[in-house]
C-alpha atoms as a PDB file:
ATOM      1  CA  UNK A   1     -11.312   5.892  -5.218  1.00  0.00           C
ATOM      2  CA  UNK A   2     -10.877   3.239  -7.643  1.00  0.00           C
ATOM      3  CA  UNK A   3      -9.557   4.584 -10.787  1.00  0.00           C
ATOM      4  CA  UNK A   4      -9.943   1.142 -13.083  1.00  0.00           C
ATOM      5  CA  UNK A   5     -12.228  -1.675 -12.367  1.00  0.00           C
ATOM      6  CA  UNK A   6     -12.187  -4.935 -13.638  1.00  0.00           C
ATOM      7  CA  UNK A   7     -15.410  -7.141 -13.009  1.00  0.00           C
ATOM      8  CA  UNK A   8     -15.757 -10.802 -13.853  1.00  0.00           C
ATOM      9  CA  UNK A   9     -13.539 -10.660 -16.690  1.00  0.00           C
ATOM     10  CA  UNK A  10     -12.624 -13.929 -18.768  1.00  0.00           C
ATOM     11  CA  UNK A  11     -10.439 -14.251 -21.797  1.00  0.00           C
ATOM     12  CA  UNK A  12      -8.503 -17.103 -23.557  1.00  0.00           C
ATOM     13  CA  UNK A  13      -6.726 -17.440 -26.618  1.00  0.00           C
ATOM     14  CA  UNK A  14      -8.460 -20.167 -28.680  1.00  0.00           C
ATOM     15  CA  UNK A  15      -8.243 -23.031 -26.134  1.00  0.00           C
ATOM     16  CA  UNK A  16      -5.736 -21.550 -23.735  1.00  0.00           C
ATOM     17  CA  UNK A  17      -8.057 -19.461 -20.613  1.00  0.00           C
ATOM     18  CA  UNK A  18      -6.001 -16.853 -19.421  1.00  0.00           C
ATOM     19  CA  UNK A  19      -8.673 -15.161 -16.849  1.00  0.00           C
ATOM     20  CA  UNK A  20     -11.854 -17.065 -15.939  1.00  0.00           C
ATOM     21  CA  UNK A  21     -14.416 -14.396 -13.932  1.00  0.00           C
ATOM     22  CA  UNK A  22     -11.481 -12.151 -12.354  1.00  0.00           C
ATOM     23  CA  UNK A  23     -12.338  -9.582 -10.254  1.00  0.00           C
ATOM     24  CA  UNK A  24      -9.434  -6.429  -9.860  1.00  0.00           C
ATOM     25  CA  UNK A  25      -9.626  -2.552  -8.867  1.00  0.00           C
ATOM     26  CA  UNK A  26      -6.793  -0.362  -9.335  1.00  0.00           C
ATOM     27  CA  UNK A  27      -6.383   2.753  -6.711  1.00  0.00           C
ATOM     28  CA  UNK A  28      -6.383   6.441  -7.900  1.00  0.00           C
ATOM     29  CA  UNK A  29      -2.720   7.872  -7.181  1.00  0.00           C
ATOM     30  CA  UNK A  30      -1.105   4.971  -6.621  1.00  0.00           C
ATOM     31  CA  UNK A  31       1.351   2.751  -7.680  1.00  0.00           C
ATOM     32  CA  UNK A  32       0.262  -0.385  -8.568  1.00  0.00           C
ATOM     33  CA  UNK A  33       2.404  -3.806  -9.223  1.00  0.00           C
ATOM     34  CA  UNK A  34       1.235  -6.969 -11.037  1.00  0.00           C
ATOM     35  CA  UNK A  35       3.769  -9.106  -9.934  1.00  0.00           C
ATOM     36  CA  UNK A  36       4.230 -13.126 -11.680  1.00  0.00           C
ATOM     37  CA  UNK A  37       6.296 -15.106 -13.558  1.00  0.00           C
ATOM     38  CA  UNK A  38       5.716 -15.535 -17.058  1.00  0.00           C
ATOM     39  CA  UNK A  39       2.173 -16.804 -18.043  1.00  0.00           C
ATOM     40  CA  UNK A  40       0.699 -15.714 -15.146  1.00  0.00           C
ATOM     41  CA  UNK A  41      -1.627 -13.033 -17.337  1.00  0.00           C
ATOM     42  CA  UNK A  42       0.123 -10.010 -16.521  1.00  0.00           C
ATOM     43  CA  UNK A  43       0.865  -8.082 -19.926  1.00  0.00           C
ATOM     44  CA  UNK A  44      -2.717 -10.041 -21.394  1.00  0.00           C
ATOM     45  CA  UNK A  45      -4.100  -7.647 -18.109  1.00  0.00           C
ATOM     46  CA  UNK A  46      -2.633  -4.555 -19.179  1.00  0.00           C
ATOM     47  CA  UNK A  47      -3.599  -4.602 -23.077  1.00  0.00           C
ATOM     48  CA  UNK A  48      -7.442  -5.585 -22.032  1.00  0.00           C
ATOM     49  CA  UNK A  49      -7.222  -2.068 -19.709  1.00  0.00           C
ATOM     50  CA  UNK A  50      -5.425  -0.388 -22.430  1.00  0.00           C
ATOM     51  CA  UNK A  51      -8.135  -1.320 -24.961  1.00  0.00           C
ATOM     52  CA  UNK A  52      -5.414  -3.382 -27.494  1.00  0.00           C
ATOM     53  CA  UNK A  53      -7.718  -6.366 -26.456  1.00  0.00           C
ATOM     54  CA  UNK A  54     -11.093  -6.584 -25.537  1.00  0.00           C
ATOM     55  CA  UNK A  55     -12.703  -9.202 -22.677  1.00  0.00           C
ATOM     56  CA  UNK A  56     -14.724 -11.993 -23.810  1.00  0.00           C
ATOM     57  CA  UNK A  57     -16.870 -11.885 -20.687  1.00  0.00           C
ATOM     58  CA  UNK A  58     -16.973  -9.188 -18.148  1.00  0.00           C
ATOM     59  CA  UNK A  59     -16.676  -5.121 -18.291  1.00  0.00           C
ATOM     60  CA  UNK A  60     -14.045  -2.977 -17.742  1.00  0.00           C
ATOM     61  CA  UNK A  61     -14.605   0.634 -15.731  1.00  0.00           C
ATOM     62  CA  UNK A  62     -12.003   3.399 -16.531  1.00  0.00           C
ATOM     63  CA  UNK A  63     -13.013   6.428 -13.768  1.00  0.00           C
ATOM     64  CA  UNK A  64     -16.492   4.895 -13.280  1.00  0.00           C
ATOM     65  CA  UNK A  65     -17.287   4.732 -16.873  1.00  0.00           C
ATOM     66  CA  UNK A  66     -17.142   1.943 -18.397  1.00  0.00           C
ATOM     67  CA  UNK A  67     -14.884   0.963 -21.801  1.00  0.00           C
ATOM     68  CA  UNK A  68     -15.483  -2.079 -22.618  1.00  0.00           C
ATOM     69  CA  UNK A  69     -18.107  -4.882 -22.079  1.00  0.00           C
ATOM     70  CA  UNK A  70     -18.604  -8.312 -23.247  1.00  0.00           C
ATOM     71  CA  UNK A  71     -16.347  -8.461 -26.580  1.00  0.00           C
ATOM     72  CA  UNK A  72     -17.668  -4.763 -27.638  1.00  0.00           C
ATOM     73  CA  UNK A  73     -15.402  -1.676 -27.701  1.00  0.00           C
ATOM     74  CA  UNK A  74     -17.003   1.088 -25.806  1.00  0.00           C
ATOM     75  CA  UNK A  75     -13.908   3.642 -25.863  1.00  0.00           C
ATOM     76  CA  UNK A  76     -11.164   3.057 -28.078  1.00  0.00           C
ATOM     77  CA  UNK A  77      -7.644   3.238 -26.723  1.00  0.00           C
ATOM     78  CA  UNK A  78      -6.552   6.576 -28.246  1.00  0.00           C
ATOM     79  CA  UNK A  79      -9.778   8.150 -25.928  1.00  0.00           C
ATOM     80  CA  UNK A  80      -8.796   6.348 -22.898  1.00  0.00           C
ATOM     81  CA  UNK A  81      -6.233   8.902 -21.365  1.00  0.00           C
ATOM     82  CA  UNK A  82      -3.435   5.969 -20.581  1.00  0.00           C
ATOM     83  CA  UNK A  83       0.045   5.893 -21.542  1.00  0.00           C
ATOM     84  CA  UNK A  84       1.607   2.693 -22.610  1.00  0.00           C
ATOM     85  CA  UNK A  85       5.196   1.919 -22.482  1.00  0.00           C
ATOM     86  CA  UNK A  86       5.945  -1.838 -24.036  1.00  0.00           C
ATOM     87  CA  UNK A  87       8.943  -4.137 -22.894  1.00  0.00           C
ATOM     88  CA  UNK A  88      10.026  -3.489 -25.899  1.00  0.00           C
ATOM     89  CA  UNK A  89       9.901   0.150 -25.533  1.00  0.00           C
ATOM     90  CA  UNK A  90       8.295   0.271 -29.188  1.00  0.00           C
ATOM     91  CA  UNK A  91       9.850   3.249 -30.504  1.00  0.00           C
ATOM     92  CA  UNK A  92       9.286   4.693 -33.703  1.00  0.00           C
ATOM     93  CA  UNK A  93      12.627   3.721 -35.820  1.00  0.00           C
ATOM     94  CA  UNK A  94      12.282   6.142 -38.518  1.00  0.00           C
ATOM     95  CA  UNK A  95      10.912   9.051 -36.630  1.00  0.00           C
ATOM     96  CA  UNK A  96      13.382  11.440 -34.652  1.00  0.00           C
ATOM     97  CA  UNK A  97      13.315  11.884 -30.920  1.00  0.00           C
ATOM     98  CA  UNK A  98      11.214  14.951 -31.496  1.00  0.00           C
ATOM     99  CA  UNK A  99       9.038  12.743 -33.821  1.00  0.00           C
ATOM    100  CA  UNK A 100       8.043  10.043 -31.681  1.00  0.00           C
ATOM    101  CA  UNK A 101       7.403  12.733 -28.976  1.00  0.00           C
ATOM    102  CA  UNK A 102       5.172  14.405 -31.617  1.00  0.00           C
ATOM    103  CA  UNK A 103       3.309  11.796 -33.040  1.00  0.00           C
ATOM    104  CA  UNK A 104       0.711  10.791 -30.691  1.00  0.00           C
ATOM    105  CA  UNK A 105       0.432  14.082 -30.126  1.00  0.00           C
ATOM    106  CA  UNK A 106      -0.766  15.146 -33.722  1.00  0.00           C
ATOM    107  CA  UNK A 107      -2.989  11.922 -33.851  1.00  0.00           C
ATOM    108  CA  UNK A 108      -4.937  13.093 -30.817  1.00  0.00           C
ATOM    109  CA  UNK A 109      -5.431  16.849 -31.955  1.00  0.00           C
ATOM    110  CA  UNK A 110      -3.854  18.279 -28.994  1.00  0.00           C
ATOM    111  CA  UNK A 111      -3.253  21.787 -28.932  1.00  0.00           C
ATOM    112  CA  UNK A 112       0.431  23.384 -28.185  1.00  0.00           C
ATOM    113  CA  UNK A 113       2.140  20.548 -28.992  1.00  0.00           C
ATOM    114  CA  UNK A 114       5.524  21.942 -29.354  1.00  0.00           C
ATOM    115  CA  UNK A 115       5.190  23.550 -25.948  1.00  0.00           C
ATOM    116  CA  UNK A 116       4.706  20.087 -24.608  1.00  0.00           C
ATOM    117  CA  UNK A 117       7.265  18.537 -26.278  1.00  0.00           C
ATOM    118  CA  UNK A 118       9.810  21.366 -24.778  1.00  0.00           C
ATOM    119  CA  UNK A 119       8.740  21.124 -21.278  1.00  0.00           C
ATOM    120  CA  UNK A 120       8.811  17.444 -21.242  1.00  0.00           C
ATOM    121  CA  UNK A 121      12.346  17.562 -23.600  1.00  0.00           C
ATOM    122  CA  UNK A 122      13.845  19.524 -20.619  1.00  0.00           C
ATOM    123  CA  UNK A 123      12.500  17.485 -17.923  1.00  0.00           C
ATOM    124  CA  UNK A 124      14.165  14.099 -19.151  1.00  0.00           C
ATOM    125  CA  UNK A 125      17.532  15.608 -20.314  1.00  0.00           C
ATOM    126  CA  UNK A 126      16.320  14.678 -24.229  1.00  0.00           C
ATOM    127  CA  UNK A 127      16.226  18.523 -25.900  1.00  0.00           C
ATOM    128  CA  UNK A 128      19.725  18.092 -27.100  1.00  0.00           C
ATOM    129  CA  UNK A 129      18.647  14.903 -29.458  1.00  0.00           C
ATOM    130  CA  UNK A 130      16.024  15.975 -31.101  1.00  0.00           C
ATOM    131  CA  UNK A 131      17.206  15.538 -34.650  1.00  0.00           C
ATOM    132  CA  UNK A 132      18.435  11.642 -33.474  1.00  0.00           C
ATOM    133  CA  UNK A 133      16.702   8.587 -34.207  1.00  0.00           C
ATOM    134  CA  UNK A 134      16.235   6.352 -31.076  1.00  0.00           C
ATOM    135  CA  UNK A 135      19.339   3.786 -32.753  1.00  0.00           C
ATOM    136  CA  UNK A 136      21.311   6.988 -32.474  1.00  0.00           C
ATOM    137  CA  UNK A 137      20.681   6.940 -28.268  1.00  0.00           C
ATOM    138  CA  UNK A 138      21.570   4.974 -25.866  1.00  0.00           C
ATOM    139  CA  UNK A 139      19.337   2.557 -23.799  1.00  0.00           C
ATOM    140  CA  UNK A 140      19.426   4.856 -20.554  1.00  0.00           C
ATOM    141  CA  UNK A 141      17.956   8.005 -23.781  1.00  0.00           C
ATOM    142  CA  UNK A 142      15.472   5.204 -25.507  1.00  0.00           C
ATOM    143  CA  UNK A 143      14.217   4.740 -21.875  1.00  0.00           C
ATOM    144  CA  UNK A 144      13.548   8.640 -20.981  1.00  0.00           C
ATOM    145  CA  UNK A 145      12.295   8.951 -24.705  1.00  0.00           C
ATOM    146  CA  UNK A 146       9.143   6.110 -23.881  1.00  0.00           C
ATOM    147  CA  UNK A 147       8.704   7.838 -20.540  1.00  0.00           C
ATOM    148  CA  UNK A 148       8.422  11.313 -22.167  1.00  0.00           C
ATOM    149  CA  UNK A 149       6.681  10.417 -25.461  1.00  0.00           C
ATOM    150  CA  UNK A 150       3.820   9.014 -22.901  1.00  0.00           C
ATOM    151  CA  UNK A 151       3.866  11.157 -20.269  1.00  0.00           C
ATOM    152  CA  UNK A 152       3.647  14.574 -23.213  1.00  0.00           C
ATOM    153  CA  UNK A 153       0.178  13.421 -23.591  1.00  0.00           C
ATOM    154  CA  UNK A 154      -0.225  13.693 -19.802  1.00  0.00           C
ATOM    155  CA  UNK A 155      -2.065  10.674 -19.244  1.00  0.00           C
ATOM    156  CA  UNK A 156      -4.361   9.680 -15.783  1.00  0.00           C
ATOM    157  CA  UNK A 157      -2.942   6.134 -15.815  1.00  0.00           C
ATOM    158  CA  UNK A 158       0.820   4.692 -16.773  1.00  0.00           C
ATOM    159  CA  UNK A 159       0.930   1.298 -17.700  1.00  0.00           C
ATOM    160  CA  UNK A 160       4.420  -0.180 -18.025  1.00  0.00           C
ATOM    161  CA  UNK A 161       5.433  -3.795 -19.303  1.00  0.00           C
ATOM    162  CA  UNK A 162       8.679  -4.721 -17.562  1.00  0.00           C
ATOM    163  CA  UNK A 163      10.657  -2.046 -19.004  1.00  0.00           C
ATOM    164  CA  UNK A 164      13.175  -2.356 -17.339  1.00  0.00           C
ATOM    165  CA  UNK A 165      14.160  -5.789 -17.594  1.00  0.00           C
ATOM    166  CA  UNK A 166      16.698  -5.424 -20.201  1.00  0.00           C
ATOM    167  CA  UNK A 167      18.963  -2.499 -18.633  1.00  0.00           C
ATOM    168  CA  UNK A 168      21.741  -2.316 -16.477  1.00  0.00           C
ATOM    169  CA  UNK A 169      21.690  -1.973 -12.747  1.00  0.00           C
ATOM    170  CA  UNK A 170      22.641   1.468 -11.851  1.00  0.00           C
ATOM    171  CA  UNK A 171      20.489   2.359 -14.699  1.00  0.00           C
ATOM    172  CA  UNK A 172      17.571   0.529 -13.428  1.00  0.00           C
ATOM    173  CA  UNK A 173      18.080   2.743  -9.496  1.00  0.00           C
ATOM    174  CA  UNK A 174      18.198   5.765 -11.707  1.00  0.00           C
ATOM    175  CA  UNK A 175      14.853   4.809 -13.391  1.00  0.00           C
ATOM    176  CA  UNK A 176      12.994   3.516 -10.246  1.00  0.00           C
ATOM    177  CA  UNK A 177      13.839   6.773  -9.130  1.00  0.00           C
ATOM    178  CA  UNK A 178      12.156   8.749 -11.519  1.00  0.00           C
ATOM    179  CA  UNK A 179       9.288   6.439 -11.800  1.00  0.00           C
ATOM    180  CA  UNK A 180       8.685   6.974  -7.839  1.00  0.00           C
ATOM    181  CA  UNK A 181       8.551  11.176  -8.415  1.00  0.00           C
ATOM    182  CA  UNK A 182       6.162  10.363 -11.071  1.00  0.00           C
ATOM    183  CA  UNK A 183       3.812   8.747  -8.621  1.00  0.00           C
ATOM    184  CA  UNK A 184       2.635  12.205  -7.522  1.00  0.00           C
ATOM    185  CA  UNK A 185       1.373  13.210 -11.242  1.00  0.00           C
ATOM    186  CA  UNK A 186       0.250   9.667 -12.590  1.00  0.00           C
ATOM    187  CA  UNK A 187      -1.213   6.335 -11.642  1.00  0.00           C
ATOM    188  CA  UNK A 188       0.909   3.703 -12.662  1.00  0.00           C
ATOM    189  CA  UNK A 189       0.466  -0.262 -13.179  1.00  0.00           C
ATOM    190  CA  UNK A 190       3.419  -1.526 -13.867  1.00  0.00           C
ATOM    191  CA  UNK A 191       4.426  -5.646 -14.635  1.00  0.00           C
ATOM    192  CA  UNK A 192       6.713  -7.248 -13.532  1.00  0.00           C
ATOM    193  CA  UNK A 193       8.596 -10.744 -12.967  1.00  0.00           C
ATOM    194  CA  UNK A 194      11.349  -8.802 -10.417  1.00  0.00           C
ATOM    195  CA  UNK A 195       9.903  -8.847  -6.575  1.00  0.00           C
ATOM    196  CA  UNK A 196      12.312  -6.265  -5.477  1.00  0.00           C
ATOM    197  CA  UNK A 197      11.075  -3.599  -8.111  1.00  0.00           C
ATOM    198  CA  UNK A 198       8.000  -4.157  -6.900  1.00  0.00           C
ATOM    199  CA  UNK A 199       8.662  -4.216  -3.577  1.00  0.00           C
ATOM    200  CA  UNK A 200       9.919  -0.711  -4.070  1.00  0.00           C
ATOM    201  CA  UNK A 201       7.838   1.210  -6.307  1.00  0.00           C
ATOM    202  CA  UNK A 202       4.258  -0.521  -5.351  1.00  0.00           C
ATOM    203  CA  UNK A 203       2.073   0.957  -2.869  1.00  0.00           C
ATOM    204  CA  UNK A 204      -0.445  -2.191  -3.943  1.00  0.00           C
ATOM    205  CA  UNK A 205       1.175  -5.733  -5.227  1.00  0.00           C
ATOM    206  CA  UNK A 206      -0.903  -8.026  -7.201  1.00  0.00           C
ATOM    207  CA  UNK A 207       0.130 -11.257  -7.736  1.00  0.00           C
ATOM    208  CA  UNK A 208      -0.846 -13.250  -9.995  1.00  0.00           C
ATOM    209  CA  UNK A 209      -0.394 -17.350 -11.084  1.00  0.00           C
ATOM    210  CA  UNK A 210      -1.999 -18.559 -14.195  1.00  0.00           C
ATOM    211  CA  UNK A 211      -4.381 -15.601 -14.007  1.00  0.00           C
ATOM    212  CA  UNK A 212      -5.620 -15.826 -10.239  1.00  0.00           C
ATOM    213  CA  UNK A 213      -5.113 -13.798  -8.034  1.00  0.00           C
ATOM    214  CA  UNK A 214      -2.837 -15.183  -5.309  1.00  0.00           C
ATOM    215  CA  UNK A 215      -2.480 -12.335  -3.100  1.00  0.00           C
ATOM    216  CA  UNK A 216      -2.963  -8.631  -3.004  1.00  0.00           C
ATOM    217  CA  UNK A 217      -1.912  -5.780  -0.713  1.00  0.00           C
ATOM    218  CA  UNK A 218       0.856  -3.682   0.553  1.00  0.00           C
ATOM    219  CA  UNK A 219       4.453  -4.812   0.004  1.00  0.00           C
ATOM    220  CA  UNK A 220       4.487  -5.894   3.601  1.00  0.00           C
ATOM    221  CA  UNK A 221       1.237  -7.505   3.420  1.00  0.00           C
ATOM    222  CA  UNK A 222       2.875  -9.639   0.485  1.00  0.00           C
ATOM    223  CA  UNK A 223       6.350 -10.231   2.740  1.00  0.00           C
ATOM    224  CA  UNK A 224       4.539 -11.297   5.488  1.00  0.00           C
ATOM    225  CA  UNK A 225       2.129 -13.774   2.825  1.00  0.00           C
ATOM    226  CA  UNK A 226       1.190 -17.185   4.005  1.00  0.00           C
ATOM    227  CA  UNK A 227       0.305 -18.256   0.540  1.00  0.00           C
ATOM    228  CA  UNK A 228       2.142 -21.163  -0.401  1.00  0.00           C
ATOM    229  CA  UNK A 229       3.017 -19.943  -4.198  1.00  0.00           C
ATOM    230  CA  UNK A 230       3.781 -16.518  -3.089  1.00  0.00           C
ATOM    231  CA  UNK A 231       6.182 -17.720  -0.365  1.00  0.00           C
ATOM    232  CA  UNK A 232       7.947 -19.637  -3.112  1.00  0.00           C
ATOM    233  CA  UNK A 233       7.946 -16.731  -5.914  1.00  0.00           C
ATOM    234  CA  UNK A 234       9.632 -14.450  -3.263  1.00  0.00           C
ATOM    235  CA  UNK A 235      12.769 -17.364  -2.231  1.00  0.00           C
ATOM    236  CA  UNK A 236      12.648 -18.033  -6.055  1.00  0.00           C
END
C-alpha cells in the first residue's frame, strides 16, 4: 500500500523550478531514503508532504486522501499525523526537556499527555532531564529528545532531514540503530546526502538530481545502477 502519493507535482521558488510534473509514492511500513547532493530537492520534498509548503501544480495523497492540491491547503500540517525532525533538530530553547516533549502535545488536544511523555521519557533514557533545557544536554540527549518529542505524538509517517549529519560516528551507529527498531512502529522518509546511511536504513532509495528522479529501488537495485549520475554519486 502506498502510504503518500505525490502526482505531477511542480514547484519553484520565483524563477528557480525545483520539481517540474514529478511523480513519487512512498510504501506503508517502510523505510524510505531520498538520497542527493545538495539542490537536488530533497528537504523542498519533505516540507511539501509535511504541509510547511504547498505545490504549485499537482496533489498530494496522505493514506488515499488527499492534502493538498494545486496551491490550496486541504489538511494543515498539525492534522496530518507526521512527525518532523529538522537538520537542525529545532528544539525549543526556552522550554525544558519535558516541555518540548509536552508542547505539541497540548497544541493537538491529546489526552494523557503525561503518560506519554513517561513512556516515551523511559524509552530514550531522557526521564532523568526533565527539568534541563536542551543547551543543558548533550548532542547524543538533543538527538533522543527530537526523536521522542515526535514520536510522543505517535505519528504514521517520520520524516527526518539529515539529522545526523552533524554528530559523531559511534553516535551516528547508535542512532541508525534505533532508527532501524523504529521501522516496525513508523514509516520513515528520511534525507540524506550520505549513501551508506542510506544504504543501511532504506528498504526503498530515491535518488534524486535537480529534482528528477534518477533512480529508485532497493539498495541493491541502486548498487547495481547503470545510471550514469548515480554511478558517480556512489564513487563520489
Amino acid at each position: 500500500m502506498q502510504l503518500v502519493k505525490l502526482e505531477h507535482i511542480t514547484h519553484a521558488y520565483g524563477n528557480h523550478q525545483v520539481f517540474e510534473d514529478l511523480n513519487l509514492s512512498f510504501p506503508k511500513n517502510k523505510t524510505t531514503c531520498l538520497l542527493g547532493s545538495s539542490g537536488s530537492g530533497k528537504t523542498t520534498l519533505l516540507r511539501l508532504i509535511a504541509g510547511l509548503e504547498t505545490p504549485q501544480k499537482g496533489k498530494i495523497i496522505l493514506n488515499g486522501q488527499p492534502v493538498s492540491s494545486e496551491q490550496k491547503m486541504i489538511v494543515p500540517p498539525h492534522k496530518r499525523k507526521l512527525g518532523y525532525i529538522f537538520q537542525d533538530l529545532a528544539l525549543w530553547p526556552h522550554m525544558t526537556v519535558y516541555e518540548n516533549m509536552a508542547f505539541g502535545l497540548k497544541q493537538q488536544g491529546f489526552s494523557g499527555a503525561h503518560e506519554r511523555i513517561v513512556r516515551m521519557s523511559k524509552r530514550f533514557g531522557l526521564e532523568a532531564h526533565w527539568a534541563k533545557y536542551p543547551h543543558q544536554l548533550s548532542g547524543g540527549q538533543q538527538q533522543l529528545l527530537a526523536l521522542a518529542r515526535a514520536l510522543v505524538l505517535e505519528p504514521k509517517i517520520l520524516l527526518m532531514d539529515e539529522p545526523l549529519a552533524n554528530i559523531d560516528v559511534k553516535l551516528k551507529h547508535d542512532i541508525i540503530d534505533l532508527l532501524l527498531q523504529l521501522k516496525k512502529e513508523v514509516s520513515i522518509i528520511y534525507v540524506t546526502h550520505d549513501h551508506r546511511e542510506a544504504f543501511k536504513l532504506g528498504d526503498e532509495i530515491v535518488v534524486l538530481n535537480r529534482g528528477k528522479i534518477e533512480a529508485q529501488g532497493s539498495p541493491e537495485d541502486i548498487k547495481n545502477s547503470d545510471n550514469e549520475y548515480v554511478r558517480y554519486f556512489l564513487e563520489y
